[in-house]
Protein backbone atom coordinates (compact mmCIF):
# COMPACT_ATOMS: atom_id res chain seq x y z
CA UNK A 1 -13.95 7.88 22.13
CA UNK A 2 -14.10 9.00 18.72
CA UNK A 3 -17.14 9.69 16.42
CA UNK A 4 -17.20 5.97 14.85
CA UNK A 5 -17.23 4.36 18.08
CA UNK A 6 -20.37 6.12 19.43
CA UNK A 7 -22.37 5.46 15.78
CA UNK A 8 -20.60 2.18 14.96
CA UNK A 9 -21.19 0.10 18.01
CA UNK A 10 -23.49 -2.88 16.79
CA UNK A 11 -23.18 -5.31 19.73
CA UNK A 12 -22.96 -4.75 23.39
CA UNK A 13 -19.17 -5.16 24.95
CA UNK A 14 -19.01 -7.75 28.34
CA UNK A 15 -22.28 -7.67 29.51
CA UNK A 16 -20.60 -9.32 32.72
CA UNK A 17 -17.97 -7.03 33.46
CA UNK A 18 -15.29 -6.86 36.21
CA UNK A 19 -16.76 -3.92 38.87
CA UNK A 20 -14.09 -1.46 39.64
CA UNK A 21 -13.34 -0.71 43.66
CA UNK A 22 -13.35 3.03 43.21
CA UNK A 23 -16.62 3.64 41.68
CA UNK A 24 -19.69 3.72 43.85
CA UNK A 25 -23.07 4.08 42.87
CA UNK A 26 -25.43 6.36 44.78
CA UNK A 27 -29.26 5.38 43.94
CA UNK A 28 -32.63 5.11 45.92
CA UNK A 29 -35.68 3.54 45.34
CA UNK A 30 -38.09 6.74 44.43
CA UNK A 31 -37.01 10.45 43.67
CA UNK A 32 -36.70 13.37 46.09
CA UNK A 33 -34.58 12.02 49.17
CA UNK A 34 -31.63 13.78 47.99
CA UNK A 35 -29.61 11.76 46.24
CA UNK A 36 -28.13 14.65 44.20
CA UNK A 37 -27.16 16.61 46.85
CA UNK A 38 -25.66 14.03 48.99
CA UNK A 39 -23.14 13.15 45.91
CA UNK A 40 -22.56 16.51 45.26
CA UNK A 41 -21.16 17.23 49.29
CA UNK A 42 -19.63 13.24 49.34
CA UNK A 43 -17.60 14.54 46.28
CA UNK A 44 -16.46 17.83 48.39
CA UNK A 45 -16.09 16.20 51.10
CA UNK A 46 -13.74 13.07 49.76
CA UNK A 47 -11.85 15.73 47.99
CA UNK A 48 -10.94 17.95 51.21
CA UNK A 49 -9.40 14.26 52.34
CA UNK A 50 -6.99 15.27 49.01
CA UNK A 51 -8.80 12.18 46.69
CA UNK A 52 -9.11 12.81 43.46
CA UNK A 53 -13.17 12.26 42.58
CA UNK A 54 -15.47 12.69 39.06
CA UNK A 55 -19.21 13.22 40.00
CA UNK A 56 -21.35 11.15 36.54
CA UNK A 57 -24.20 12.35 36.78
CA UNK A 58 -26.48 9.00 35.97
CA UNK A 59 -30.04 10.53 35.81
CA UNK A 60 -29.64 10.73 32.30
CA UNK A 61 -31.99 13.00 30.81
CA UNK A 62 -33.16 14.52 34.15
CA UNK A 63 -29.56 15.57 35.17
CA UNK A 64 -28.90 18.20 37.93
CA UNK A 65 -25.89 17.91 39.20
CA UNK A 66 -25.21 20.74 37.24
CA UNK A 67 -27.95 22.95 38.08
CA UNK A 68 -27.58 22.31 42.11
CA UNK A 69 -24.14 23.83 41.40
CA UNK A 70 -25.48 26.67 39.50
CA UNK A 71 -22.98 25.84 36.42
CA UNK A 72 -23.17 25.51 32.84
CA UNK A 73 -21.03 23.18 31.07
CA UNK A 74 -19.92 23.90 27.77
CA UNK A 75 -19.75 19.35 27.14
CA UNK A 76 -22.28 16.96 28.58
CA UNK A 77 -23.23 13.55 27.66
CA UNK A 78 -25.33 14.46 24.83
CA UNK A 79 -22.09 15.58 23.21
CA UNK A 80 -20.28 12.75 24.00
CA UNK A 81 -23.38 10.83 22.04
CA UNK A 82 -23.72 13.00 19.03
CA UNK A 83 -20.38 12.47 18.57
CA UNK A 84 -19.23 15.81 18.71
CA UNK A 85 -16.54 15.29 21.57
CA UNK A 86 -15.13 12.19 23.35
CA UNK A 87 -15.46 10.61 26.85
CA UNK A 88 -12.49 12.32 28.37
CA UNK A 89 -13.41 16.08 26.93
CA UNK A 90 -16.71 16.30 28.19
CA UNK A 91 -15.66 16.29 31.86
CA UNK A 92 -15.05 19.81 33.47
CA UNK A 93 -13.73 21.14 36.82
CA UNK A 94 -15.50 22.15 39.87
CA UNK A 95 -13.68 24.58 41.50
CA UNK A 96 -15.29 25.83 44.56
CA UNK A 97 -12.47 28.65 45.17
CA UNK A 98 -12.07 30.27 49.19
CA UNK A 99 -9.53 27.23 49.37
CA UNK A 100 -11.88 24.14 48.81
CA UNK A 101 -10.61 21.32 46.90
CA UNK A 102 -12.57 20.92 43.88
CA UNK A 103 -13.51 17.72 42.02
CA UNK A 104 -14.78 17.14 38.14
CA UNK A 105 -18.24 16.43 36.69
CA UNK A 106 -19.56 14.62 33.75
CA UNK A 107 -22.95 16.34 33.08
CA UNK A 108 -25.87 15.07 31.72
CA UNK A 109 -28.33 16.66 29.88
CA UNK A 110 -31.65 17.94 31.63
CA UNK A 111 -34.69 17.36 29.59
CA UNK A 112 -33.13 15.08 26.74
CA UNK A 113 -35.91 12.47 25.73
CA UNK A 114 -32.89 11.32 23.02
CA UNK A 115 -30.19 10.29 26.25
CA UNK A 116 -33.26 9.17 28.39
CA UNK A 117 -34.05 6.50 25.47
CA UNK A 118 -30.28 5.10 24.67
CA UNK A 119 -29.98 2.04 23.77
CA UNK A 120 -28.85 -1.05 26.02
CA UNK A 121 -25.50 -0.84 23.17
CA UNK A 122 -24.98 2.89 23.95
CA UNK A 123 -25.40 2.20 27.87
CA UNK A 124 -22.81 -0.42 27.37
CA UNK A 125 -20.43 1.98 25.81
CA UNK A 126 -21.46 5.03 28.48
CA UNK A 127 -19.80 1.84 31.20
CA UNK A 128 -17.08 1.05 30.04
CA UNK A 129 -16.42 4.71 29.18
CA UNK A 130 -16.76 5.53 32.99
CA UNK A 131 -14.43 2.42 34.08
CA UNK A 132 -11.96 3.55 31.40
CA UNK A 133 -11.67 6.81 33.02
CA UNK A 134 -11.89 5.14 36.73
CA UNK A 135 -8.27 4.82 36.92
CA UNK A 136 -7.64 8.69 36.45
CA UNK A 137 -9.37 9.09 39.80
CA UNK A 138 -8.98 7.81 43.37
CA UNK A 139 -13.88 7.61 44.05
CA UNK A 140 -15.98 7.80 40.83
CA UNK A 141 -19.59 8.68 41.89
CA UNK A 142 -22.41 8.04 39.97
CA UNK A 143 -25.41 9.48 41.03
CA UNK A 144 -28.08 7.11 39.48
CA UNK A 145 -31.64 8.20 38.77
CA UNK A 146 -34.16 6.50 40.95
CA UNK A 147 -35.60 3.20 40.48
CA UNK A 148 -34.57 0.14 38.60
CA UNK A 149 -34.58 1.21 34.96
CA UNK A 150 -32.50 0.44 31.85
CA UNK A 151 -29.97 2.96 32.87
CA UNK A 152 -29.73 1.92 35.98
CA UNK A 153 -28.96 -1.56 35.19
CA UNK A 154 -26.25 -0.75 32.72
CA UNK A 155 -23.88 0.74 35.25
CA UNK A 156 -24.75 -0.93 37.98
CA UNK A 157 -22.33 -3.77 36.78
CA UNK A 158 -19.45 -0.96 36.70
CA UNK A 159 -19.03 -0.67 40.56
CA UNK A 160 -18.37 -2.64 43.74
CA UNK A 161 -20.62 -0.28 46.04
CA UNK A 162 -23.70 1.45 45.99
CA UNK A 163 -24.78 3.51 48.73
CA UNK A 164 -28.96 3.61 48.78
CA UNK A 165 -30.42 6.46 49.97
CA UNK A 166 -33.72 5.86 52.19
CA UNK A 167 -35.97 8.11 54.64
CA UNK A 168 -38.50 7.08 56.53
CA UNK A 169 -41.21 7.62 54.22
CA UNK A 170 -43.21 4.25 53.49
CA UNK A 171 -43.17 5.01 49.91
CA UNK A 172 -39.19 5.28 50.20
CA UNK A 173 -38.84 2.11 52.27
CA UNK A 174 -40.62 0.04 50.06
CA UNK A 175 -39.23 1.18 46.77
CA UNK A 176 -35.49 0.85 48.13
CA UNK A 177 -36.88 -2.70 49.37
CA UNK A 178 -37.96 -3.52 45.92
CA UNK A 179 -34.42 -1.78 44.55
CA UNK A 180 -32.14 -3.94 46.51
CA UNK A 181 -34.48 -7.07 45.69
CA UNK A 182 -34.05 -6.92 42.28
CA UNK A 183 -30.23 -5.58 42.31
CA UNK A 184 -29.01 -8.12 44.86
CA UNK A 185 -30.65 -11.02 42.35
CA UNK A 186 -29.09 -9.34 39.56
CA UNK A 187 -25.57 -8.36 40.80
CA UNK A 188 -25.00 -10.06 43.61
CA UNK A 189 -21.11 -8.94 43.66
CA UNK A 190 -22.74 -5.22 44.73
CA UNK A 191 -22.14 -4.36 48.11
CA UNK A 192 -25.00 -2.31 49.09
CA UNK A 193 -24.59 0.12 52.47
CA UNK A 194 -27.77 2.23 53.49
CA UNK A 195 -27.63 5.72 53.90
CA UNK A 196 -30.40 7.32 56.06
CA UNK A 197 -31.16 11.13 55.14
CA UNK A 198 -33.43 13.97 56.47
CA UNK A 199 -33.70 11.70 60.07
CA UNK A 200 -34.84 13.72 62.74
CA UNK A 201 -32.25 12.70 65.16
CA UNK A 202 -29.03 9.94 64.96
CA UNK A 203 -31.00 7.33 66.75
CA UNK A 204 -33.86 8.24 65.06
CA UNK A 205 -31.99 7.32 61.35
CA UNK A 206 -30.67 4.20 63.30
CA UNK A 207 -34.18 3.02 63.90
CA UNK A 208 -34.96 3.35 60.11
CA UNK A 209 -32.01 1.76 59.66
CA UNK A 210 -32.65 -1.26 61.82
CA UNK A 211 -36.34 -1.81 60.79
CA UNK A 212 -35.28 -2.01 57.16
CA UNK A 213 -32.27 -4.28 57.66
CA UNK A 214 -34.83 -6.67 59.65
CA UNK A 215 -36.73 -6.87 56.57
CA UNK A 216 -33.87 -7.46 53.96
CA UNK A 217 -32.74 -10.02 56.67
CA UNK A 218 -35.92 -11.70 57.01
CA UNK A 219 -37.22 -12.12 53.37
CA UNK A 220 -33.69 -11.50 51.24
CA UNK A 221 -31.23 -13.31 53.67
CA UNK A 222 -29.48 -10.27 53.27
CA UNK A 223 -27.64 -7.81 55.51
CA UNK A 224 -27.15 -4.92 54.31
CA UNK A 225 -24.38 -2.25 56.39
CA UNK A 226 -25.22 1.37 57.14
CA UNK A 227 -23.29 3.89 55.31
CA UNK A 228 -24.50 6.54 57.46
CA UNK A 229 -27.37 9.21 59.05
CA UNK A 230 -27.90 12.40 57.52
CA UNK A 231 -29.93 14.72 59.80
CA UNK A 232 -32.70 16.86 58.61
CA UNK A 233 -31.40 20.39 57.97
CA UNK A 234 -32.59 23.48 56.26
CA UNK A 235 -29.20 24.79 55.10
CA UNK A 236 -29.76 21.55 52.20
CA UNK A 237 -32.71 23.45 50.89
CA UNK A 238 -31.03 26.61 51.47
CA UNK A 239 -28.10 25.59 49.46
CA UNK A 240 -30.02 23.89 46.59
CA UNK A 241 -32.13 26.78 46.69
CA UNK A 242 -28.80 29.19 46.04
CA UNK A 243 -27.38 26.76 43.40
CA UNK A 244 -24.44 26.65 45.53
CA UNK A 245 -22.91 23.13 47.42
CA UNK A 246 -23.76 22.85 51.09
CA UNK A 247 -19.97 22.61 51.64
CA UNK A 248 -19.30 25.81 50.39
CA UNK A 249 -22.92 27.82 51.40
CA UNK A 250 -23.06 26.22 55.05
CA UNK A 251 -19.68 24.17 55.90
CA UNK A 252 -20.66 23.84 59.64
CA UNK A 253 -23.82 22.51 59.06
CA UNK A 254 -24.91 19.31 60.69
CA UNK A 255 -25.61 17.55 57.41
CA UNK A 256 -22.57 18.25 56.25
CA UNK A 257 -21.01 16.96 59.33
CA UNK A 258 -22.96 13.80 58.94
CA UNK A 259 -21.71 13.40 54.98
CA UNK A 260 -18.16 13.59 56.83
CA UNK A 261 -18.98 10.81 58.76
CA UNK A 262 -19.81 8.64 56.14
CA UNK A 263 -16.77 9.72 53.86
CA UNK A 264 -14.64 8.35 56.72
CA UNK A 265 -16.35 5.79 57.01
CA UNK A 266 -15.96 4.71 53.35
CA UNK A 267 -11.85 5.58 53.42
């Protein structure tokens, strides 16, 4: 992407585009039930299985990807917009070291009002970008802000899966309801799989689980498949805490066991 095609773009490319396999969206309903952190160990995780992943961070103008990590990326986004850089440039290497595979990240940029107000033609463009550079790499995660905004629409039509991340907080269970409402009318080619995090036990998260589902099968018609239980664990907060990933800070952890889980589940 060069400088004319980020300030030349008058008209939005195929607002109906083809969703790539590979990329999966990971969003939730309402902030703080770890969405970040859960891409962040997925990524590690899918990459000690020898796949080659790129972490986008999506909460653009909040991003954190890159401060969970404790890094500080000489390209983000906001480069990629001014113009200054292109697509492919602004992604860097993660590379754990003590023998963990490592996987690349396309910041954002915390605290940008400008990327947090892009318009629906620069979103398109940001899409197609990410697509583009989908078939460099075997899982594209996009770790979405929360909610059903403008962003969040725009690259929702780039994957085939989004994982939604729920606890068992009312507040959580009704946003996500009110997220996959509105997504499921909207893209109805998106497979959506629930992930339960912080549960206090396995059954527990399956009991979330199952009440939801009822709910999404009751009033949507709609089923939608567990991606997995996460089980509440204070090595997360330890490791966000640290700026370091959970994989590399706490790699026995039962959390990180669970994310394991759920990466099988999805190869």
């Amino acid at each position: 992407m060069n400088n004319a095609s980020v300030h030349q773009l008058k008209t939005p490319l195929n607002p109906a585009p083809m969703p790539a396999d590979n990329i999966i969206l990971i969003a939730s309903g309402k902030g703080g039930v770890g969405k970040t952190w859960f891409s962040i160990s997925l990524a590690h995780t899918l990459a000690a299985l020898h796949k080659k992943v790129l972490v986008f961070d999506g909460d653009i103008g909040l991003a954190n990807i890159d401060i969970q990590l404790g890094l500080q990326p000489e390209k983000d986004l906001g480069h990629v917009m001014e113009g200054s850089c292109d697509f492919k440039n602004a992604i860097m290497s993660y590379n754990p070291g003590n023998h963990q595979a490592g996987f690349d990240i396309l910041a954002g940029r915390s605290g940008s009002g400008t990327l947090s107000d892009l318009s629906h033609e620069r979103l398109t463009l940001i899409r197609e970008e990410l697509k583009a550079q989908s078939n460099n790499y075997d899982y594209v995660l996009i770790d979405l802000g929360a909610g059903i905004g403008g962003i969040v629409k725009s690259l929702t039509p780039a994957a085939a899966t989004c994982i939604l991340v729920i606890n068992d907080e009312p507040t959580s269970l009704t946003d996500a309801y009110a997220f996959l409402k509105v997504t499921r009318r909207n893209h109805p080619h998106l497979d959506i799989k629930i992930l339960v995090n912080t549960a206090e036990s396995i059954h527990q998260g399956d009991l979330t689980y199952q009440g939801f589902k009822n709910v999404c099968e009751k009033f949507l018609k709609y089923t939608p498949k567990l991606a997995g239980v996460i089980r509440r664990d204070s090595h997360v907060k330890d490791a966000i805490r640290h700026q370091t990933a959970l994989a590399t800070r706490h790699p026995n952890s039962n959390a990180l066991k669970d994310v394991k889980n759920v990466a099988s589940r999805l190869t």
